[in-house]
C-alpha atoms as a PDB file:
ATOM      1  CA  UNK A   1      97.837 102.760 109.783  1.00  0.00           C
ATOM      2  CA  UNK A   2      94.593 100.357 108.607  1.00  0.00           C
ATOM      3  CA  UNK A   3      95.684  97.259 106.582  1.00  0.00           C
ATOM      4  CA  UNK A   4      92.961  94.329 104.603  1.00  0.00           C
ATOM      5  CA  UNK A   5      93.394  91.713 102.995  1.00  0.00           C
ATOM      6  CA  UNK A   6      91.856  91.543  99.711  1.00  0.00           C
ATOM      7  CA  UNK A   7      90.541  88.280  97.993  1.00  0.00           C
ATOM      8  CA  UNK A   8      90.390  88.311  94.502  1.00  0.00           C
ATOM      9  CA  UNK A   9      88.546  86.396  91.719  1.00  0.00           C
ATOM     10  CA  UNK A  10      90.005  86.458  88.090  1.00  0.00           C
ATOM     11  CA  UNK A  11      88.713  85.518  84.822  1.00  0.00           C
ATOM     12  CA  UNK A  12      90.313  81.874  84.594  1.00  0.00           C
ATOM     13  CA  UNK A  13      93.776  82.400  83.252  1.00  0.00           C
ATOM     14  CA  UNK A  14      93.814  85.990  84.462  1.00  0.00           C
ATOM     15  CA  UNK A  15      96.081  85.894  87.922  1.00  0.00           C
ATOM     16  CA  UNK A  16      99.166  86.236  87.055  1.00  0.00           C
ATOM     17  CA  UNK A  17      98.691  89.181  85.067  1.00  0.00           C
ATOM     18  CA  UNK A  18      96.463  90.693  87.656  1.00  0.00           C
ATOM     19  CA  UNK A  19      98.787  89.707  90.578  1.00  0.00           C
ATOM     20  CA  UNK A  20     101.193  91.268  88.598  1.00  0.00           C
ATOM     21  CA  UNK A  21      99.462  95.112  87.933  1.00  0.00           C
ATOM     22  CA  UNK A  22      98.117  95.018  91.526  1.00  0.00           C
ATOM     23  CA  UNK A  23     102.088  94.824  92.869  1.00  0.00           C
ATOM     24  CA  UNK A  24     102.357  98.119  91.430  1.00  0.00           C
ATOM     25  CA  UNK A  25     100.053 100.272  92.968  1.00  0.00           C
ATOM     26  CA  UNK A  26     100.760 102.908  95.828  1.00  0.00           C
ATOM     27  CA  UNK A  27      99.453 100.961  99.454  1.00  0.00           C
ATOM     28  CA  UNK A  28      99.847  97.387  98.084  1.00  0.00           C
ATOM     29  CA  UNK A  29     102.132  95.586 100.152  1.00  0.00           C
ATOM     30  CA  UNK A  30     102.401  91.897  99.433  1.00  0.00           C
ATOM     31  CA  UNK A  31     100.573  90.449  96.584  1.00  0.00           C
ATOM     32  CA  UNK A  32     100.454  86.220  96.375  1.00  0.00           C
ATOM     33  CA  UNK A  33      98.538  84.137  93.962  1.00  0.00           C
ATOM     34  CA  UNK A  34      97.096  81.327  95.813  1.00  0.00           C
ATOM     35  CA  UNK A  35      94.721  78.177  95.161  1.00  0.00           C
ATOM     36  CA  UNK A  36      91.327  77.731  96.120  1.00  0.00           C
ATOM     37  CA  UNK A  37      88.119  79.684  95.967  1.00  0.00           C
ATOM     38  CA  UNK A  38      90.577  83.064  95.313  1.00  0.00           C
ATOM     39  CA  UNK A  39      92.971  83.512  92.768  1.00  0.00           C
ATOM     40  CA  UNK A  40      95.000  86.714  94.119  1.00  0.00           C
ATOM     41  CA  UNK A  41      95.366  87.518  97.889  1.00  0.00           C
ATOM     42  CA  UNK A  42      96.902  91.323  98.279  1.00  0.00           C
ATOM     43  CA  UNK A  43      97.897  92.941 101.465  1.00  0.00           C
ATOM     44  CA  UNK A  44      96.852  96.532 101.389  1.00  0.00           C
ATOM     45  CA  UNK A  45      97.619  99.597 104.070  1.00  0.00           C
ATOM     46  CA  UNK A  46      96.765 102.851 104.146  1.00  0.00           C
ATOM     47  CA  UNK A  47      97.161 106.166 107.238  1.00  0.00           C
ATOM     48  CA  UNK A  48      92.277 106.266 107.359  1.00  0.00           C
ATOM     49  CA  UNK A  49      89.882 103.522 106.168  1.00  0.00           C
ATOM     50  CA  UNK A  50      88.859 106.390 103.603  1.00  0.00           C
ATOM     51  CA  UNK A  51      91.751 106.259 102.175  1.00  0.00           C
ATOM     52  CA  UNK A  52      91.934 102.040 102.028  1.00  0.00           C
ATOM     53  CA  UNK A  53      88.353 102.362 100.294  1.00  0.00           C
ATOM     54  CA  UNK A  54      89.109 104.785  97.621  1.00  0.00           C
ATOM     55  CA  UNK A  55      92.420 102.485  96.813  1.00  0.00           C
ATOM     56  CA  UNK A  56      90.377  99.159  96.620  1.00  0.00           C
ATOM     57  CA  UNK A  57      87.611 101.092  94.476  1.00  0.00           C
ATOM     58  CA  UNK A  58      89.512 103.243  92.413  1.00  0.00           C
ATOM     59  CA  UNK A  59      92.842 101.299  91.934  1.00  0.00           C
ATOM     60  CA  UNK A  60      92.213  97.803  92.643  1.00  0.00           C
ATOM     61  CA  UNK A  61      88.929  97.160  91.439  1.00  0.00           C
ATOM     62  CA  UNK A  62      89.923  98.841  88.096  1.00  0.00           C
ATOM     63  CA  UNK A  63      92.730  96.253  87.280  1.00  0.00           C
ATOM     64  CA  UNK A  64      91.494  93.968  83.816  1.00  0.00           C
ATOM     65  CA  UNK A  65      90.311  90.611  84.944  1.00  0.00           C
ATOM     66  CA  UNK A  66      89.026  90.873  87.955  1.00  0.00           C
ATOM     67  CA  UNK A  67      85.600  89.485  88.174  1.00  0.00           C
ATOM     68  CA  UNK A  68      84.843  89.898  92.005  1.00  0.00           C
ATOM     69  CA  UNK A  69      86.785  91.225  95.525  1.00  0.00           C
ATOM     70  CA  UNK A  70      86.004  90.384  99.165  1.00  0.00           C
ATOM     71  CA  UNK A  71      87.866  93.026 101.267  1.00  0.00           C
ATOM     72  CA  UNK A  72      89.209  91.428 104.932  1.00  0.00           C
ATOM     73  CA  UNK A  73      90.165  94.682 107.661  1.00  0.00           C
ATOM     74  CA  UNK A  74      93.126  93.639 110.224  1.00  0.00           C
ATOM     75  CA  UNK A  75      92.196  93.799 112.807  1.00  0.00           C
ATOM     76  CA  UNK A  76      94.195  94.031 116.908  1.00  0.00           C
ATOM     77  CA  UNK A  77      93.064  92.074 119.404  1.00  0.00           C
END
């Protein structure tokens, strides 16, 4: 299993409503909206990083108001 963090911009008034499609989508596991340079913050996982990309790009990156993403792998040490 491969789990990032995803950082999300929003147009300004836009979170909530994104925070709230994103909580819906297959491989989301915690979505928070949060202060600061990000609006949204969403725990992803998925079994290959193949399939973690085509969620963030197909799914994710789709939702209405999103302006930009910065995708964080977990990483073990």
């Amino acid at each position: 299993m491969v789990q990032a963090y995803i950082l999300i911009q929003t147009e300004v008034g836009r979170a909530r409503d994104v925070a709230g499609l994103i909580a819906d989508l297959a491989g989301v596991v915690r979505v928070d909206a949060v202060t600061g340079p990000y609006d949204v913050v969403v725990l992803t996982e998925a079994n290959t990083v193949d399939e973690l990309g085509k969620l963030i790009v197909s799914n994710v990156q789709m939702v209405p108001g999103i302006t930009r993403t910065l995708t964080c792998s977990v990483v073990r040490l």
